[in-house]
C-alpha atoms as a PDB file:
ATOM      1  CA  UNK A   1      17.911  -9.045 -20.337  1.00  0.00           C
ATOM      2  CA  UNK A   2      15.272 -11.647 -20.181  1.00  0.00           C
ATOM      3  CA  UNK A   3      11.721 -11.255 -19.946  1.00  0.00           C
ATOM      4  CA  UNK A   4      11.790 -12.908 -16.166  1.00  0.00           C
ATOM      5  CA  UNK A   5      14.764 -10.272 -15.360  1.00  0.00           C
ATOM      6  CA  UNK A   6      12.711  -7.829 -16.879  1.00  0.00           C
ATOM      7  CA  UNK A   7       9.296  -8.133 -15.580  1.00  0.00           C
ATOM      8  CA  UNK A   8      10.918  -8.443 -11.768  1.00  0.00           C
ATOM      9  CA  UNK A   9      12.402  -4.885 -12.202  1.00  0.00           C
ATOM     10  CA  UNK A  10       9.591  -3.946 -10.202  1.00  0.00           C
ATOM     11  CA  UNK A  11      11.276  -4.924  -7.241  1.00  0.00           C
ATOM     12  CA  UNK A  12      13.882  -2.514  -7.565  1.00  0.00           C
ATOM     13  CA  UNK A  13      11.905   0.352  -7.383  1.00  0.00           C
ATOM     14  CA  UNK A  14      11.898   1.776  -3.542  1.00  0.00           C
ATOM     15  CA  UNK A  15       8.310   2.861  -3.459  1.00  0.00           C
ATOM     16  CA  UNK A  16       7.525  -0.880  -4.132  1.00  0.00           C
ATOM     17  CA  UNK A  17       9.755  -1.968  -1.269  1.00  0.00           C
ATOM     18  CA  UNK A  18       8.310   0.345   1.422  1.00  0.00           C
ATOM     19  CA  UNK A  19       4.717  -0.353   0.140  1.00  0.00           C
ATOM     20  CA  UNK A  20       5.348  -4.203   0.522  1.00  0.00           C
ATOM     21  CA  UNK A  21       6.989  -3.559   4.503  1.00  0.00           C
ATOM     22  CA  UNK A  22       4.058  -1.195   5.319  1.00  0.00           C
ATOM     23  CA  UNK A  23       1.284  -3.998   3.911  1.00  0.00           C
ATOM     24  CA  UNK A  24       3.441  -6.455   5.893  1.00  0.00           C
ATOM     25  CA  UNK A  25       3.253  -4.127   9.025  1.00  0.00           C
ATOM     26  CA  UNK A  26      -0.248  -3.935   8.936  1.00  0.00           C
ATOM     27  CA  UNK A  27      -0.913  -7.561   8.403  1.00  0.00           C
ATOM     28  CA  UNK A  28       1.316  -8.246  11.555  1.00  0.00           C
ATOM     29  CA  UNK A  29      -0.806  -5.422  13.430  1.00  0.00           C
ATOM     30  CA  UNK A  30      -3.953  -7.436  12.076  1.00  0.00           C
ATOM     31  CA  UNK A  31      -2.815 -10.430  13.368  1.00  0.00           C
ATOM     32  CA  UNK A  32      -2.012  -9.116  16.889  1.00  0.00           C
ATOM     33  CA  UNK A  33      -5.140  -6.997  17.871  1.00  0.00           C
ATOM     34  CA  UNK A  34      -7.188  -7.731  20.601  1.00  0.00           C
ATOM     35  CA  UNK A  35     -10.788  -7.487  19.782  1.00  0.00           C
ATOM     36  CA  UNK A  36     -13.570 -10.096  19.247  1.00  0.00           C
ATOM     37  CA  UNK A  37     -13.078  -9.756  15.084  1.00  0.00           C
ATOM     38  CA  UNK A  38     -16.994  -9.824  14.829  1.00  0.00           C
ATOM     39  CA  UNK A  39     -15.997  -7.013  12.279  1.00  0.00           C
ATOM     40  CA  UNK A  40     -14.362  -9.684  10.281  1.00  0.00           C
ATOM     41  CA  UNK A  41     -14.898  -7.978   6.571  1.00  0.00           C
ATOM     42  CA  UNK A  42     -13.269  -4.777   7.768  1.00  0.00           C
ATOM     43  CA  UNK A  43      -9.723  -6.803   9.281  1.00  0.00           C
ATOM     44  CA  UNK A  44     -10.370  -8.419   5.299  1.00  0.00           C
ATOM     45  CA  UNK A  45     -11.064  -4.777   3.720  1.00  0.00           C
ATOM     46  CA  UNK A  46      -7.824  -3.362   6.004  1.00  0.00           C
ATOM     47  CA  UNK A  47      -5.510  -6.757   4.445  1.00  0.00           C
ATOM     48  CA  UNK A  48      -6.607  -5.905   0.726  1.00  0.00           C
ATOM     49  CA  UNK A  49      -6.235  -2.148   0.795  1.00  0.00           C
ATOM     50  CA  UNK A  50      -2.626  -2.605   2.120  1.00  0.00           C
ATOM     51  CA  UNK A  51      -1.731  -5.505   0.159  1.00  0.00           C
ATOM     52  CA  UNK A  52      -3.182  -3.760  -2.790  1.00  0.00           C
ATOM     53  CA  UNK A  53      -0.599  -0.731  -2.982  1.00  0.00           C
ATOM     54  CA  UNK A  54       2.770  -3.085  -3.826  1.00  0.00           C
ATOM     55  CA  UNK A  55       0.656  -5.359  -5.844  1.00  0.00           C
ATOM     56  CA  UNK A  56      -0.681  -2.373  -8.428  1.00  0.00           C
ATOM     57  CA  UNK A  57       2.806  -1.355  -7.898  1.00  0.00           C
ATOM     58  CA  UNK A  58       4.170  -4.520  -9.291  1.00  0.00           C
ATOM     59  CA  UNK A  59       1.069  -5.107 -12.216  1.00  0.00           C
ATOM     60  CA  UNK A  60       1.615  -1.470 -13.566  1.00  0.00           C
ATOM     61  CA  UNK A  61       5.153  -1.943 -14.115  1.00  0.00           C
ATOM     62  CA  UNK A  62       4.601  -5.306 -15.242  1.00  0.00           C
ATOM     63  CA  UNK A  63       2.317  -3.477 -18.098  1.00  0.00           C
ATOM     64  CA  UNK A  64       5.479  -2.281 -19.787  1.00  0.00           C
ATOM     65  CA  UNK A  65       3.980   0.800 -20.961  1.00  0.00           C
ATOM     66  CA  UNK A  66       3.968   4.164 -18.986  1.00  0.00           C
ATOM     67  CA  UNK A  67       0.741   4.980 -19.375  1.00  0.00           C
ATOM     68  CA  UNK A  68      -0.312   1.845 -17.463  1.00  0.00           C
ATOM     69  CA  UNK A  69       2.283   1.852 -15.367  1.00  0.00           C
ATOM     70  CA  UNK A  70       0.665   5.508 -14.420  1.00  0.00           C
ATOM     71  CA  UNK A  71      -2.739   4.211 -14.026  1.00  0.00           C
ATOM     72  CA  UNK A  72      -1.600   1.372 -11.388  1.00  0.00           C
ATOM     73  CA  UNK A  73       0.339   3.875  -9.444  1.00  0.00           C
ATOM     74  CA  UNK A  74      -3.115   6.197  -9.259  1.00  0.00           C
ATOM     75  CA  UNK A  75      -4.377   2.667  -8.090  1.00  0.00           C
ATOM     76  CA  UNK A  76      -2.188   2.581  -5.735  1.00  0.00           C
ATOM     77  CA  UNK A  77      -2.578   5.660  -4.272  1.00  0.00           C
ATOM     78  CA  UNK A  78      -6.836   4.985  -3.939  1.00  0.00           C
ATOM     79  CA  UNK A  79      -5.244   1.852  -2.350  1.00  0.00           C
ATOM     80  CA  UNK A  80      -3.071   3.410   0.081  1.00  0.00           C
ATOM     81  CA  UNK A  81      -5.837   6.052   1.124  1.00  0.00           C
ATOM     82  CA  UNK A  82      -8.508   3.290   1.859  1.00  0.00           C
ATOM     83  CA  UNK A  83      -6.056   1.873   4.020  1.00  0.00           C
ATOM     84  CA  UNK A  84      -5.624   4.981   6.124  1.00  0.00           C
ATOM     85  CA  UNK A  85      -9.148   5.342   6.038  1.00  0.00           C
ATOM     86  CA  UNK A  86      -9.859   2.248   7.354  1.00  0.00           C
ATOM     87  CA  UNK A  87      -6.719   2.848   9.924  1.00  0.00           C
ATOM     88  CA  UNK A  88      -8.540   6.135  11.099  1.00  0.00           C
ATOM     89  CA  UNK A  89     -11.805   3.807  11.596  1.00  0.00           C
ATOM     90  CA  UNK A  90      -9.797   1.200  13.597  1.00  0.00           C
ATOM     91  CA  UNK A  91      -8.694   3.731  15.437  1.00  0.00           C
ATOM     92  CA  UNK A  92     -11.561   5.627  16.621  1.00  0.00           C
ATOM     93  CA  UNK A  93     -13.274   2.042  17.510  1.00  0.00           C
ATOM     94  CA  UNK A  94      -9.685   1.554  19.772  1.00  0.00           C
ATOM     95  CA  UNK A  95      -8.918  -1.377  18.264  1.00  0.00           C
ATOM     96  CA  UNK A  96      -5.513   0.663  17.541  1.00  0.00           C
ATOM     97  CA  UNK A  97      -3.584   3.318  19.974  1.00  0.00           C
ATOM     98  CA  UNK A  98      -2.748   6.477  18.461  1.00  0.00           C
ATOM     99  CA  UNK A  99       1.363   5.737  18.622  1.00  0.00           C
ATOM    100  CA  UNK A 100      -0.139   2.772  16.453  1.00  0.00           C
ATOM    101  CA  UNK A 101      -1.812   4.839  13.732  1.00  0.00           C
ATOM    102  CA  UNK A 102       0.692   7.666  13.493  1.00  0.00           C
ATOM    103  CA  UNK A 103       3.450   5.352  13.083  1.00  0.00           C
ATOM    104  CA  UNK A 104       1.576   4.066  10.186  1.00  0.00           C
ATOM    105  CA  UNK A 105       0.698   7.498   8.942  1.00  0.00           C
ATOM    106  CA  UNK A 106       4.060   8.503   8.997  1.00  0.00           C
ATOM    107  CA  UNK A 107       5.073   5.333   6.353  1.00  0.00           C
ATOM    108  CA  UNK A 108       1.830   6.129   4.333  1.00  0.00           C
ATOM    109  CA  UNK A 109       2.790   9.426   3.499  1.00  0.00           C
ATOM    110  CA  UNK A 110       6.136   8.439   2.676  1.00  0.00           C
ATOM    111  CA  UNK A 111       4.771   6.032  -0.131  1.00  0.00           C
ATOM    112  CA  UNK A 112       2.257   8.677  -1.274  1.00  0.00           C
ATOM    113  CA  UNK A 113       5.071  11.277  -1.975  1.00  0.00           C
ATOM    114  CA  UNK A 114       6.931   8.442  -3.947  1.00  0.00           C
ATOM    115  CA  UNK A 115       3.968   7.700  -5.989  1.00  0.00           C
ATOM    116  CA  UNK A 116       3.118  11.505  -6.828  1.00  0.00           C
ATOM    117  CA  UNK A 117       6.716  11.542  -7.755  1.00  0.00           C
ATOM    118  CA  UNK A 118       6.638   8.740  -9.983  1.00  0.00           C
ATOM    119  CA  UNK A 119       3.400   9.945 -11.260  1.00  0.00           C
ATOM    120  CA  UNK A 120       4.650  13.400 -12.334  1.00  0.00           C
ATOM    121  CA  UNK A 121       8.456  12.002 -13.380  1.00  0.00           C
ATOM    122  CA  UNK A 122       5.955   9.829 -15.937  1.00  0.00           C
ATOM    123  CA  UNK A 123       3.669  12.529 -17.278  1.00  0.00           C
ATOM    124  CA  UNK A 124       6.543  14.595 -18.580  1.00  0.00           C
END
C-alpha cells in the first residue's frame, strides 16, 4: 500500500464520515440563519468546533501511532462538546428552533459513542 493509500485510510472509518456530514450540516445551518450576525465570532467559534471533530479525526490517524491517534479522538470529543455547547447557546438566543438542535443532538451523540468506542477498542 502506498503512503497516499495509507494516510487516506482515515476516510474509511465511519465515525469520520458522520463527523464530516454533521460539520457540513451545521455549516449549511450557519449559512441559513436569520439573525443580524453581530455575534460574528460565535457563527466562527460554532464553524471551528464542528469542523474540528473530522479534522482531529483525520490528523490522529494520520499520526500512525495509537497513542496519537487516541489523543486526537479525545480532541475530538472536546471538539464535538463545544459544538453542542455553543448549539445549546444558539439556541436559547433563538437563533435555532428546538427540532433544529435536537436533530443535531441526536447526530452528536452518535459520533460521541463512536469515539468512546474507538477510544476504549485502542486502550486495550
Amino acid at each position: 500500500m502506498g503512503k497516499i493509500e495509507e494516510q487516506s485510510r482515515y476516510k474509511d472509518l465511519a465515525v469520520w464520515q458522520k463527523s464530516l456530514a454533521f460539520a457540513d450540516q451545521v455549516i449549511d445551518l450557519i449559512d441559513n440563519l436569520e439573525t443580524s450576525r453581530k455575534h460574528y465570532r460565535l457563527f466562527e467559534q460554532l464553524e471551528s468546533a464542528a469542523t474540528s471533530v473530522p479534522m482531529n479525526i483525520a490528523e490522529g490517524k494520520g499520526r500512525n501511532s495509537e497513542k496519537e491517534f487516541m489523543r486526537f479522538l479525545y480532541i475530538a470529543r472536546g471538539s464535538l462538546y463545544e459544538t453542542l455547547t455553543l448549539l445549546e447557546i444558539f439556541k436559547l438566543r433563538g437563533w435555532i428552533i428546538s427540532d433544529q438542535f435536537n436533530n443535531l443532538q441526536e447526530k452528536s451523540n452518535e459520533i460521541a459513542k463512536m469515539i468512546n468506542g474507538l477510544i476504549r477498542a485502542l486502550s486495550k
